[in-house]
C-alpha atoms as a PDB file:
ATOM      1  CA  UNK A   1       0.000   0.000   0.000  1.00  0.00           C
ATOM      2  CA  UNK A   2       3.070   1.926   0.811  1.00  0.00           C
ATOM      3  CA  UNK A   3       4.534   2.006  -2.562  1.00  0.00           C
ATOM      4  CA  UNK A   4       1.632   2.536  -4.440  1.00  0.00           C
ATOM      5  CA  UNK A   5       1.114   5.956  -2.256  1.00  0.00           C
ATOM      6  CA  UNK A   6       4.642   6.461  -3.062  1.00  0.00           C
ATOM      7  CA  UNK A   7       4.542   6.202  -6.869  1.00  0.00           C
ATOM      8  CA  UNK A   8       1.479   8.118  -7.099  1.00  0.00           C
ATOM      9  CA  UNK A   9       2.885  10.698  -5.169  1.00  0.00           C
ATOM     10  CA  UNK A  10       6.051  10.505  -7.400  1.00  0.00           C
ATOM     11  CA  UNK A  11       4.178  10.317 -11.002  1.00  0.00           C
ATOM     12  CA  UNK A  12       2.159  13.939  -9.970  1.00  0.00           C
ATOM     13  CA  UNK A  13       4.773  15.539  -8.115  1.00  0.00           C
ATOM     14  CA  UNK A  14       7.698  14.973 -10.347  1.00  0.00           C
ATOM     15  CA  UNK A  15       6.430  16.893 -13.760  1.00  0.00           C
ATOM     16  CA  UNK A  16       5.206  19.855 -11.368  1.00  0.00           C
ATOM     17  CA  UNK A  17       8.803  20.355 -10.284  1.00  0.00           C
ATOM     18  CA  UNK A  18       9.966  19.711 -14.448  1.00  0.00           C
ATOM     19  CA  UNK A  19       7.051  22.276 -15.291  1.00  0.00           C
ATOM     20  CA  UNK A  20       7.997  24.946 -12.623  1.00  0.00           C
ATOM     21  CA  UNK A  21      11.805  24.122 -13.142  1.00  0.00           C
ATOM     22  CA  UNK A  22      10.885  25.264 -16.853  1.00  0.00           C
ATOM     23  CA  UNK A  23       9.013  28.283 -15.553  1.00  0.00           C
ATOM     24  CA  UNK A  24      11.922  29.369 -14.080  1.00  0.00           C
ATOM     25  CA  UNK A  25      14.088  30.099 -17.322  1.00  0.00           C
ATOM     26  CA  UNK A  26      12.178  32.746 -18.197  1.00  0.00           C
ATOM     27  CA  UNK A  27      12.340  35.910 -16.642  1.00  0.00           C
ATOM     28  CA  UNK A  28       9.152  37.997 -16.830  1.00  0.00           C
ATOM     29  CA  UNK A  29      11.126  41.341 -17.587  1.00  0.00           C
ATOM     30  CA  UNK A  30      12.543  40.121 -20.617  1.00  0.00           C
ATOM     31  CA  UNK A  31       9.342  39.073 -21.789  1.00  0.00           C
ATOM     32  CA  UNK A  32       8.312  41.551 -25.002  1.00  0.00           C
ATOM     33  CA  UNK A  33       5.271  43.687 -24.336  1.00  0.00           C
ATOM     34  CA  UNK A  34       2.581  42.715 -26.790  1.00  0.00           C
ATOM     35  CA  UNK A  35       1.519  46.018 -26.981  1.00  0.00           C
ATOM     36  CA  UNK A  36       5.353  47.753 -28.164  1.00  0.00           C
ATOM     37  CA  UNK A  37       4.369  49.178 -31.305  1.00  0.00           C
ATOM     38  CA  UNK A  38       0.507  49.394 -31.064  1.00  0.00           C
ATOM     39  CA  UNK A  39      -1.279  51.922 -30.006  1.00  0.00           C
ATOM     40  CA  UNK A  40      -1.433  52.632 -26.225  1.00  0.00           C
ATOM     41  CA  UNK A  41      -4.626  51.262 -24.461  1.00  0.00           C
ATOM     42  CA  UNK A  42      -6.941  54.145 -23.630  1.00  0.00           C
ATOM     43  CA  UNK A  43      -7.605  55.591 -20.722  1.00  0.00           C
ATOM     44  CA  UNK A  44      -9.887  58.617 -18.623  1.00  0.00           C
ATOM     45  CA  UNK A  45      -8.988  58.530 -14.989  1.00  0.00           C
ATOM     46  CA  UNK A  46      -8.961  60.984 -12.484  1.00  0.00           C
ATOM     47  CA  UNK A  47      -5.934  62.872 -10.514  1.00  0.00           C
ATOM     48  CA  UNK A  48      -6.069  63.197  -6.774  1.00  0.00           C
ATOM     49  CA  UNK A  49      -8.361  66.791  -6.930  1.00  0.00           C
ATOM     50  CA  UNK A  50     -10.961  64.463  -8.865  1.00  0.00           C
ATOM     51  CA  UNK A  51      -9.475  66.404 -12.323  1.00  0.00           C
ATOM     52  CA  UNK A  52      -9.897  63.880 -14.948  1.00  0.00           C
ATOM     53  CA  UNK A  53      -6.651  62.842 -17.278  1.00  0.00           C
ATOM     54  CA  UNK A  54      -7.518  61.267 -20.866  1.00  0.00           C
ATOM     55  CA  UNK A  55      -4.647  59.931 -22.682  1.00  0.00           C
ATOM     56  CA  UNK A  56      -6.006  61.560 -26.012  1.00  0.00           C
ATOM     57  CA  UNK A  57      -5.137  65.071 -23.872  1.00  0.00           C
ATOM     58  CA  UNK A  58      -1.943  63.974 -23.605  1.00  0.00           C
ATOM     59  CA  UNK A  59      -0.546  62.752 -27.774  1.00  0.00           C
ATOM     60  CA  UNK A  60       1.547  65.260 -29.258  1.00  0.00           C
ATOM     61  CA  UNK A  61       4.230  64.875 -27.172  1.00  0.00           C
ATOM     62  CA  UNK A  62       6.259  61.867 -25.744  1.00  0.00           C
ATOM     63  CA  UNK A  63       4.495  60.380 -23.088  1.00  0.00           C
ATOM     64  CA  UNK A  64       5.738  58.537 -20.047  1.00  0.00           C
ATOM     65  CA  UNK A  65       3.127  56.155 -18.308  1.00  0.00           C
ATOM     66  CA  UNK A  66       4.682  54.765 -14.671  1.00  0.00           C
ATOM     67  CA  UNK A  67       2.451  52.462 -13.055  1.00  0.00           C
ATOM     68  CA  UNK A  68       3.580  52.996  -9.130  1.00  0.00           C
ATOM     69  CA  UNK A  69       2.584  52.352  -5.807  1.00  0.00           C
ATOM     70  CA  UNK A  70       3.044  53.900  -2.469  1.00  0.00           C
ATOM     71  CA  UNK A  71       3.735  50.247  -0.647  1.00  0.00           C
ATOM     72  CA  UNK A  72       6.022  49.676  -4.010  1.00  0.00           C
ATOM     73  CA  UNK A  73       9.684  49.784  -2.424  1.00  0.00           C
ATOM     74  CA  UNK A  74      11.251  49.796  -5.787  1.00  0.00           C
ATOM     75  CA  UNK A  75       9.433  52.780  -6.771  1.00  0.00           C
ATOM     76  CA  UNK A  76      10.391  54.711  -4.129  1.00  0.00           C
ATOM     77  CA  UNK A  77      13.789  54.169  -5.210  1.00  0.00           C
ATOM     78  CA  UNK A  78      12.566  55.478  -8.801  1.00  0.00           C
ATOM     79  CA  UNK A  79      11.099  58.133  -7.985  1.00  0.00           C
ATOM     80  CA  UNK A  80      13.918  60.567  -8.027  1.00  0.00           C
ATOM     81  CA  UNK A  81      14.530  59.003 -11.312  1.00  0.00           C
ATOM     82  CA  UNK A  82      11.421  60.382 -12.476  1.00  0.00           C
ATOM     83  CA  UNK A  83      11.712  63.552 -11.188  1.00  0.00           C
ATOM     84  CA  UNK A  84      14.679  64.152 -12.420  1.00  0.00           C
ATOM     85  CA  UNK A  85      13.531  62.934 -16.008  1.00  0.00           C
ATOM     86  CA  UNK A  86      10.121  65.052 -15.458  1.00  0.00           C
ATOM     87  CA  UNK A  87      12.331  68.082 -14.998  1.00  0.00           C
ATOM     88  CA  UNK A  88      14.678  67.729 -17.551  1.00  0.00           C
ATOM     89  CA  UNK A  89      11.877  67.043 -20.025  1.00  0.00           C
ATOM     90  CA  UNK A  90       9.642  69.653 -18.696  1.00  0.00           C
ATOM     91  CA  UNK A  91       7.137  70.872 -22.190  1.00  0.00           C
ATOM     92  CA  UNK A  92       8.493  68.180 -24.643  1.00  0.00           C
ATOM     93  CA  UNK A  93       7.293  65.253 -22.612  1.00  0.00           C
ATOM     94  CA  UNK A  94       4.098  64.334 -20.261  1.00  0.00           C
ATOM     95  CA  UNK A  95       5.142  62.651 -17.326  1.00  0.00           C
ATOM     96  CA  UNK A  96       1.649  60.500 -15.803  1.00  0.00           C
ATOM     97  CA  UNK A  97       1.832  58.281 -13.038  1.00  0.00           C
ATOM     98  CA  UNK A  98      -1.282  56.027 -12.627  1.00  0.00           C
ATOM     99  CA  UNK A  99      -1.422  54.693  -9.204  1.00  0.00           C
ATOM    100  CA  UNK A 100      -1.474  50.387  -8.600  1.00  0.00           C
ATOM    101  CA  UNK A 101      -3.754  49.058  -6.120  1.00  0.00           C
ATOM    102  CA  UNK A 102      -3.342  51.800  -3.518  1.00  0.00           C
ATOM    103  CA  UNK A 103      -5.750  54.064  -1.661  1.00  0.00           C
ATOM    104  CA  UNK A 104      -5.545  58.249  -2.231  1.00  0.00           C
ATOM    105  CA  UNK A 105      -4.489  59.478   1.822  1.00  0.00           C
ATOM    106  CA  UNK A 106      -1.145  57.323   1.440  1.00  0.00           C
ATOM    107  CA  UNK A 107      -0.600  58.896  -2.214  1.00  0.00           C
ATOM    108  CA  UNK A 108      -1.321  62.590  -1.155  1.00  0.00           C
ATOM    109  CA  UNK A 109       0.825  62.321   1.971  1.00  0.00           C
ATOM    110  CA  UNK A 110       3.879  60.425  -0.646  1.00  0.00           C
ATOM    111  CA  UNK A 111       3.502  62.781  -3.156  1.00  0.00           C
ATOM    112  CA  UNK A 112       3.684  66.061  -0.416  1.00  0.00           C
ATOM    113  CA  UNK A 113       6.696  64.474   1.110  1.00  0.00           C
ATOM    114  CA  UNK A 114       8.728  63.601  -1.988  1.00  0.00           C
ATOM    115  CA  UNK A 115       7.174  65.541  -4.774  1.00  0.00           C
ATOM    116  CA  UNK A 116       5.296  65.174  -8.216  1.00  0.00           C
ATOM    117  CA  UNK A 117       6.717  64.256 -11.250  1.00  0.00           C
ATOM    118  CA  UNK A 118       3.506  63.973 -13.339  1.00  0.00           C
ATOM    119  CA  UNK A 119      -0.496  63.842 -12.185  1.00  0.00           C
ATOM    120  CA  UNK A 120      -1.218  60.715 -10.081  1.00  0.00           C
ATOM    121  CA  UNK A 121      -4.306  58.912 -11.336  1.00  0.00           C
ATOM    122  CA  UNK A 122      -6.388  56.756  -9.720  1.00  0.00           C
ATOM    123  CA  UNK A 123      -7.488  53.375 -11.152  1.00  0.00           C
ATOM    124  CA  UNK A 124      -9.043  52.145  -8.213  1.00  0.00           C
ATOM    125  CA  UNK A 125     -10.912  49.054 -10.233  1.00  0.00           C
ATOM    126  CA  UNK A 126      -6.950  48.426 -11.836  1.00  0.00           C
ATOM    127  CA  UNK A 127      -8.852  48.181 -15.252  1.00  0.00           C
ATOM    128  CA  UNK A 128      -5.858  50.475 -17.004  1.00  0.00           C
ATOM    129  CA  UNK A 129      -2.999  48.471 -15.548  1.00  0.00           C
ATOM    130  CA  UNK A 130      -5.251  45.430 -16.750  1.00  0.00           C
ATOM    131  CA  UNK A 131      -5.354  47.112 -20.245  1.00  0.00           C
ATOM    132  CA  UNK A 132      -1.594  47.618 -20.607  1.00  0.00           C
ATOM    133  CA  UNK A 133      -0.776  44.138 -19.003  1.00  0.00           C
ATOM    134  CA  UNK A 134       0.650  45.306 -15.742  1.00  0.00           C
ATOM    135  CA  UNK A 135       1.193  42.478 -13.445  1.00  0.00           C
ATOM    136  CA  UNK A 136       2.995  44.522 -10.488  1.00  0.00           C
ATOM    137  CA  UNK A 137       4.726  48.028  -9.794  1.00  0.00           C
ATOM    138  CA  UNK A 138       6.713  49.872 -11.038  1.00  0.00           C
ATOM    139  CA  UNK A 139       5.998  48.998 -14.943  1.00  0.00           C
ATOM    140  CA  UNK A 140       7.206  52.165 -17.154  1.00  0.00           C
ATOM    141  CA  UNK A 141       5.235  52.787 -20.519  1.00  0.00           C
ATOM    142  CA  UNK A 142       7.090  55.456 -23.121  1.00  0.00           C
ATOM    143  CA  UNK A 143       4.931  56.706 -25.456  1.00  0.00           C
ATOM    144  CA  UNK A 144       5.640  58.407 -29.237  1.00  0.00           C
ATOM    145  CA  UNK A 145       3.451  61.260 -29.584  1.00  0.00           C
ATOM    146  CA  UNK A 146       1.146  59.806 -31.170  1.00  0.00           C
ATOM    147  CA  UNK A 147       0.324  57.596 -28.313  1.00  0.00           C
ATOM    148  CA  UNK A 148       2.165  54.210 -30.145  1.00  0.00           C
ATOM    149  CA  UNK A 149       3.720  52.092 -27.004  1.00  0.00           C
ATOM    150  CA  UNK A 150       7.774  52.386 -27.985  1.00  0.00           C
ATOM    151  CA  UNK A 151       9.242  50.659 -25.155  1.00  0.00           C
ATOM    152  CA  UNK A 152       7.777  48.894 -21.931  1.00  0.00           C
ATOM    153  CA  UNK A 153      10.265  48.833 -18.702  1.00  0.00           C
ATOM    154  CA  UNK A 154       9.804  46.295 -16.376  1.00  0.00           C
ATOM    155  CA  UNK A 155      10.619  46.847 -12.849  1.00  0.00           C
ATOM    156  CA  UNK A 156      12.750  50.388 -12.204  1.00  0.00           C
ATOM    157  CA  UNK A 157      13.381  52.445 -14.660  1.00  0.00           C
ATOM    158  CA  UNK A 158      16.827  53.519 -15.526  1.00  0.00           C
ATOM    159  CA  UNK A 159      17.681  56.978 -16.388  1.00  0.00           C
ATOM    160  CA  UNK A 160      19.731  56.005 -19.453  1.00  0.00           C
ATOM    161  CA  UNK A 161      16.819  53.721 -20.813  1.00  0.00           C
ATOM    162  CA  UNK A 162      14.419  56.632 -20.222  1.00  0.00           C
ATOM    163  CA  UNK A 163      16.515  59.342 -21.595  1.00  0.00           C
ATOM    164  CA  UNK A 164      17.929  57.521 -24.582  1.00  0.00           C
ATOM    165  CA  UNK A 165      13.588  56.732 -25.156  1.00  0.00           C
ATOM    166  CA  UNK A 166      12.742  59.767 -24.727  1.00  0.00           C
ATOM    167  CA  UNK A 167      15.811  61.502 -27.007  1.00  0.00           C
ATOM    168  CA  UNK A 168      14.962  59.344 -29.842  1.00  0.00           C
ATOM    169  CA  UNK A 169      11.440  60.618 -29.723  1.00  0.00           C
ATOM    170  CA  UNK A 170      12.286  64.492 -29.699  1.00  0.00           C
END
């Protein structure tokens, strides 16, 4: 009885740990965007005063789309990144944060301690980061002006990534 509780257990366990052994190869942020070269997924949302954001009001510039979080470690680390970039790009770029699974008393107070690099929209229903395949924060979207998705970051952005985006649209 033994064995055959043994072999049972052997013949379902062993091709989960081949199938998650495979899994592991692959690492998520090297996985292509489907949507790099399409047009961006619209969106309406609303800043933190209840002002409402449309990505149409934002094409004919380069725009920047950084799906963040206040609980999001990493993008506390990228957010001087993003200010920096916001600054140094200030009326040939649109800089639009759109806030992950996160609640608008811990934004306001994040955004009044560390500053704003762009409007901070709420997508309290996470139907946008849905849209644009975002399975946690950060994820950076860079826009041409014309709203086409040119390059999907993964994880923190790097200022040379961003820049050298950005730069190539201008």
């Amino acid at each position: 009885m033994n064995r055959v509780v043994l072999v049972v257990g052997l013949l379902i366990v062993v091709p989960l740990l081949i199938f998650l052994a495979i899994g592991f190869r692959f690492d998520p942020r090297t996985i292509e965007s489907p949507l790099v070269g399409k047009p961006a997924p619209e969106f309406s949302l609303v800043d933190l005063d209840g002002r409402p954001v449309a990505l149409d009001d934002l094409l004919g510039r380069p725009v920047v789309i950084n799906f963040w979080a206040t609980w999001c470690q990493t993008c506390i680390v990228e957010h001087p990144i993003l200010l920096q970039a916001a600054r140094s790009y200030e009326g040939r770029a649109h800089f639009v944060g759109i806030v992950y699974q996160d609640e608008p008393e811990p934004i306001r107070r994040f955004v009044e301690r560390r500053g704003a690099w762009g409007p901070s929209l709420l997508d309290p229903s996470s139907r946008v980061a849905i849209a644009y395949g975002v399975y946690g924060a950060p994820e950076t979207f860079i826009l041409d002006s014309e709203g086409r998705v040119v390059r999907k970051v993964t994880g923190m952005v790097d200022w040379d990534v961003l820049t050298e985006t950005l730069d190539s649209l201008l």
